[in-house]
N, C-alpha and C. Protein backbone atom coordinates (compact mmCIF):
# COMPACT_ATOMS: atom_id res chain seq x y z
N UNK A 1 73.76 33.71 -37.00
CA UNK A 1 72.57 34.40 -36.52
C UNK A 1 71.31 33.80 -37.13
N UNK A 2 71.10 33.63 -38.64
CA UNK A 2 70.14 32.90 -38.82
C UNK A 2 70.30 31.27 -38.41
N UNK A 3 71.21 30.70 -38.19
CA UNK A 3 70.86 29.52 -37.96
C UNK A 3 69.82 29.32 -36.49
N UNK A 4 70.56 30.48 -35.56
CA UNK A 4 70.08 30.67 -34.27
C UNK A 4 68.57 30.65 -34.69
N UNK A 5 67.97 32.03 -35.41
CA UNK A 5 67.14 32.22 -35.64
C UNK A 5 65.75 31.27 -35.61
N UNK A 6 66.42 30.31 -36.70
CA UNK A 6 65.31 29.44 -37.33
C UNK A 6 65.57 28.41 -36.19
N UNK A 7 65.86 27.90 -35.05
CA UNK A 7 66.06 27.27 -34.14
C UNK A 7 65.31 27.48 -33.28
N UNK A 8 65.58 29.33 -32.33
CA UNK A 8 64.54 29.65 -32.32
C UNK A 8 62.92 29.28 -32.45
N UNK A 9 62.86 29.77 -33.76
CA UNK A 9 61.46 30.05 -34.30
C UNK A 9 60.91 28.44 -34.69
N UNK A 10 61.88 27.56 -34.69
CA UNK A 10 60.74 26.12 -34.43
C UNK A 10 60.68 25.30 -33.65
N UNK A 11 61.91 25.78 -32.62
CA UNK A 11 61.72 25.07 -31.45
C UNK A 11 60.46 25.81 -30.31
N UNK A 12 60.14 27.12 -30.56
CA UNK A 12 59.15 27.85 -29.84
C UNK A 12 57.50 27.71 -29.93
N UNK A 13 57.33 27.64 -28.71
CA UNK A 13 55.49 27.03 -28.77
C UNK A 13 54.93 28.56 -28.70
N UNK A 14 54.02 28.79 -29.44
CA UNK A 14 53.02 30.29 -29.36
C UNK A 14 51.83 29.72 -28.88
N UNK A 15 51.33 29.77 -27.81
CA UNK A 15 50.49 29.64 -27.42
C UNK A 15 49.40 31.00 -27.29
N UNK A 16 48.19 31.35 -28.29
CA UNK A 16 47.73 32.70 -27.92
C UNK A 16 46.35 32.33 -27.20
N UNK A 17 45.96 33.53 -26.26
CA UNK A 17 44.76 33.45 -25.70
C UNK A 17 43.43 33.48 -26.26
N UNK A 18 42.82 32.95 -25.80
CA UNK A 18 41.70 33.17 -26.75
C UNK A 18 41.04 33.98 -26.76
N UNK A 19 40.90 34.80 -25.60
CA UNK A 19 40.80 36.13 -25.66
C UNK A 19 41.21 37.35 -26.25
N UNK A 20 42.31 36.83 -26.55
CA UNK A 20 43.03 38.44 -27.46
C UNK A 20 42.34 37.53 -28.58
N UNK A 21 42.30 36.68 -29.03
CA UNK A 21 41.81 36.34 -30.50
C UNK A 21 40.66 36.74 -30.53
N UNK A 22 39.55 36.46 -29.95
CA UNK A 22 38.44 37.11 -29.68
C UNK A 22 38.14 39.25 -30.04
N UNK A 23 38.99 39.43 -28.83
CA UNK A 23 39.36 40.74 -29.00
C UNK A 23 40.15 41.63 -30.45
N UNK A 24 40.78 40.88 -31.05
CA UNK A 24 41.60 40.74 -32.48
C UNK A 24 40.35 41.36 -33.79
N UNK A 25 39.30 40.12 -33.20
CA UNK A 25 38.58 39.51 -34.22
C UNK A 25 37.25 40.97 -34.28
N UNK A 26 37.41 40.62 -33.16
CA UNK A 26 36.33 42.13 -32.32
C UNK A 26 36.52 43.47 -33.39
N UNK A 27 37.96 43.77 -33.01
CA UNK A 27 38.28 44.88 -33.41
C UNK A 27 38.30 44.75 -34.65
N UNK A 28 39.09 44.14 -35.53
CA UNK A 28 39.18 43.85 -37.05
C UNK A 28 37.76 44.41 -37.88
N UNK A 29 36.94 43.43 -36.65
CA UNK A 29 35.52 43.70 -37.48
C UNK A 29 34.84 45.25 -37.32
N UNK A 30 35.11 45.50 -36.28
CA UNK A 30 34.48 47.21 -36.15
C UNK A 30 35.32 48.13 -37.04
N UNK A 31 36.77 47.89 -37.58
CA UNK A 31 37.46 49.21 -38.20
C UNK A 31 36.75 48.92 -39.07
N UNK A 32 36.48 47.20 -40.29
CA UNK A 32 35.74 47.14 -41.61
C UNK A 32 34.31 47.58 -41.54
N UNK A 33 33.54 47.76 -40.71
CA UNK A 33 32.43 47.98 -40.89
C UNK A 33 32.24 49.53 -41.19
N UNK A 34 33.31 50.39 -40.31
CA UNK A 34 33.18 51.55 -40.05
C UNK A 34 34.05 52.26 -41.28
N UNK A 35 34.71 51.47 -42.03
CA UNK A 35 35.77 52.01 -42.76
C UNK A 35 37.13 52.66 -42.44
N UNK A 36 37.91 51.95 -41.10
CA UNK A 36 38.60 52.78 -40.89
C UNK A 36 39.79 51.39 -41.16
N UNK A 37 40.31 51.40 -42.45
CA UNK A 37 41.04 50.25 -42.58
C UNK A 37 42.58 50.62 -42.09
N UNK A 38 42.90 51.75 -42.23
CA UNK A 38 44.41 52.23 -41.62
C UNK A 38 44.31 51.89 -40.13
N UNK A 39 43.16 51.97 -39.05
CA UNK A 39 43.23 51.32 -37.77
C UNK A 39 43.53 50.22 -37.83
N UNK A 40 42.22 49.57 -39.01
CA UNK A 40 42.63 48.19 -38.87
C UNK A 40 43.82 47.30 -38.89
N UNK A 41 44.44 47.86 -39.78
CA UNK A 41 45.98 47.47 -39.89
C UNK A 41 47.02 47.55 -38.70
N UNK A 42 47.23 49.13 -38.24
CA UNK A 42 47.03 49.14 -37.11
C UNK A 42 47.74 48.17 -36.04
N UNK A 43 45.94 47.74 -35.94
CA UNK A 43 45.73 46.76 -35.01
C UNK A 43 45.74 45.95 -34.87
N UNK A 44 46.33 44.68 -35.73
CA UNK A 44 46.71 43.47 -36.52
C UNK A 44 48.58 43.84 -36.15
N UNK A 45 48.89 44.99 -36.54
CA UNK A 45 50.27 45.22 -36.32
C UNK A 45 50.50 44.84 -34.72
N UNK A 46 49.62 45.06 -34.03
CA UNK A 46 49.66 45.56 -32.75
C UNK A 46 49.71 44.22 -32.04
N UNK A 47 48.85 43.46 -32.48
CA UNK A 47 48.61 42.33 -32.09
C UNK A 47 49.79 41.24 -32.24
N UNK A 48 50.25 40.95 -33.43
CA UNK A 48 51.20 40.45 -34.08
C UNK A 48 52.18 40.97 -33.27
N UNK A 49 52.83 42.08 -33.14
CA UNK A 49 53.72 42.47 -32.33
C UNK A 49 53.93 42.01 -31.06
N UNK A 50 52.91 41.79 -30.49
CA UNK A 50 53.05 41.52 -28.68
C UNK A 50 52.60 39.87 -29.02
N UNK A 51 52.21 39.20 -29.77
CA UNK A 51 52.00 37.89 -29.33
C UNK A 51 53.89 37.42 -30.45
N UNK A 52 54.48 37.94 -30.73
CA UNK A 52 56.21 37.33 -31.32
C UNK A 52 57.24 37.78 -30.17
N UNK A 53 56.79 38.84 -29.22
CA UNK A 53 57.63 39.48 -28.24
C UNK A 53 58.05 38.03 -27.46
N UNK A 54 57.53 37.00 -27.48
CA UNK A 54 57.94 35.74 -26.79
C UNK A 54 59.25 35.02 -27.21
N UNK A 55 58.71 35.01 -28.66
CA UNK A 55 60.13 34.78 -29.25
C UNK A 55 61.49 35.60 -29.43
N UNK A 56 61.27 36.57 -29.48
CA UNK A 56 62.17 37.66 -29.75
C UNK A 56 62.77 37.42 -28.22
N UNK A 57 62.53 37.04 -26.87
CA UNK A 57 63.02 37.51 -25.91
C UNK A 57 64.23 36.17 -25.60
N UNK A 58 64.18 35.44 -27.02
CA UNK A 58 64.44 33.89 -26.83
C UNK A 58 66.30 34.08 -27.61
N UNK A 59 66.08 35.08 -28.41
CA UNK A 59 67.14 35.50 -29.30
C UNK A 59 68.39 35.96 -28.96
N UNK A 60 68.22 36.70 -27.69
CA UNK A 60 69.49 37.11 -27.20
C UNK A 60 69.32 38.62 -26.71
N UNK A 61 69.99 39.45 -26.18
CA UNK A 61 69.84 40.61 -26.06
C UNK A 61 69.83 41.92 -27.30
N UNK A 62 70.64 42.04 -27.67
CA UNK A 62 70.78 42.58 -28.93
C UNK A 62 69.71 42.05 -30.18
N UNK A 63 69.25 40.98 -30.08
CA UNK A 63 68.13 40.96 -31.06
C UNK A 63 66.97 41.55 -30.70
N UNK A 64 66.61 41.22 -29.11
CA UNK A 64 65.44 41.87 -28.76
C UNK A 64 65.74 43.30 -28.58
N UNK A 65 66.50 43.62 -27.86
CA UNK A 65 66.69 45.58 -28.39
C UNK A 65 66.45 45.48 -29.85
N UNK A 66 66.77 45.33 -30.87
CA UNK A 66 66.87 45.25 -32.32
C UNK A 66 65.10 45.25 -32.69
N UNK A 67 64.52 44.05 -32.12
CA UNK A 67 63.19 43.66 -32.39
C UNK A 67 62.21 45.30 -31.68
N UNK A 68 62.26 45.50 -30.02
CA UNK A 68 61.80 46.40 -29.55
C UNK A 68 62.17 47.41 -30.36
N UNK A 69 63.11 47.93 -30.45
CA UNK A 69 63.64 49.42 -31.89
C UNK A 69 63.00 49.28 -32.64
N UNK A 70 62.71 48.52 -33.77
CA UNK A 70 62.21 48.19 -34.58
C UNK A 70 60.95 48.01 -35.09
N UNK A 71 60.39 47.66 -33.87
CA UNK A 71 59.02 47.55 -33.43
C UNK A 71 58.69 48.84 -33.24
N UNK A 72 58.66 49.81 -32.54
CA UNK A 72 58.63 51.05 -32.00
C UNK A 72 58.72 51.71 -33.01
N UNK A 73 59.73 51.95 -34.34
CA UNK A 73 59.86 52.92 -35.05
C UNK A 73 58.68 52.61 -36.15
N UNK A 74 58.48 51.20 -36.27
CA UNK A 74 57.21 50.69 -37.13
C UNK A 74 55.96 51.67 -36.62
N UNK A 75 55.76 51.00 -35.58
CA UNK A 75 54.66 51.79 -34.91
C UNK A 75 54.55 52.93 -35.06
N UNK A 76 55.41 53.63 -34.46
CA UNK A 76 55.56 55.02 -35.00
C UNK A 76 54.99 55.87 -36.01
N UNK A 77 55.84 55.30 -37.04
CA UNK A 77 55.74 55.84 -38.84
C UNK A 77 54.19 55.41 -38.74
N UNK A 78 53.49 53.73 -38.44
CA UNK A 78 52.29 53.94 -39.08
C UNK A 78 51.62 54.89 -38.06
N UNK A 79 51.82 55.19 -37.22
CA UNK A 79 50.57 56.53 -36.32
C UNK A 79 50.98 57.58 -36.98
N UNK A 80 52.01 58.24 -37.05
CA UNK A 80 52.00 59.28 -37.82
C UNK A 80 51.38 59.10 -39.38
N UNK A 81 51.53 58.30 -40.44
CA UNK A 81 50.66 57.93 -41.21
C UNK A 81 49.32 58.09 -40.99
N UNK A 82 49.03 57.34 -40.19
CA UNK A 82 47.44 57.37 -39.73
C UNK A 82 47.08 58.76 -39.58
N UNK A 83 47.54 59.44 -38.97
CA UNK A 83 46.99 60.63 -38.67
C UNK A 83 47.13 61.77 -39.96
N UNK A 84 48.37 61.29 -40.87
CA UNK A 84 48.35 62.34 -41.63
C UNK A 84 47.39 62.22 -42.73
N UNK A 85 47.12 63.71 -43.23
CA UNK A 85 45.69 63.74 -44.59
C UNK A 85 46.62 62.88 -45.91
N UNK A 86 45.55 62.55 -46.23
CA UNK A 86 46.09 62.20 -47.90
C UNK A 86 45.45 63.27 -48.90
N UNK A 87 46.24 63.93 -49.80
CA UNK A 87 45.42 64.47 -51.01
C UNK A 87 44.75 63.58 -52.16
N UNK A 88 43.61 63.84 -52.13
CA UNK A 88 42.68 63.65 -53.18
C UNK A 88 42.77 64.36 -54.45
């Protein structure tokens, strides 16, 4: 499985748009200005996530269910995070 893996991951071209980089860069900068660094993260997660979904779909079936699960429960935990208070 890892040999697959790393086969995979350097035989694969990522090509990203320059638009979502743009848009990336966009957003990054409005959570720091505003202080909302738990978005920011976020949204870096978010990003990162959908520009590796290329590779992951390269892996086999069971990895990408594995990757999508995985992905999803990430997401998850950090929105619920996000939303929950912290005590001071």
């Amino acid at each position: 499985m890892l040999k697959e893996l790393t086969h995979v991951i350097s035989s694969s071209q990522l090509s990203l748009p320059a638009f979502e980089l743009v848009l990336l860069m966009a957003l990054l900068i409005l959570a720091l200005l505003f202080r909302y660094a738990r978005a920011g993260i976020l949204i870096a997660y978010l990003f990162t996530f959908r520009w590796a979904l290329p590779i992951a779909t390269g892996l086999g079936k069971e990895a990408y269910f594995g990757y999508l699960f995985m992905g999803t429960a990430v997401g998850v935990l950090a929105i619920v995070g996000l939303f929950s208070q912290t005590k001071a």
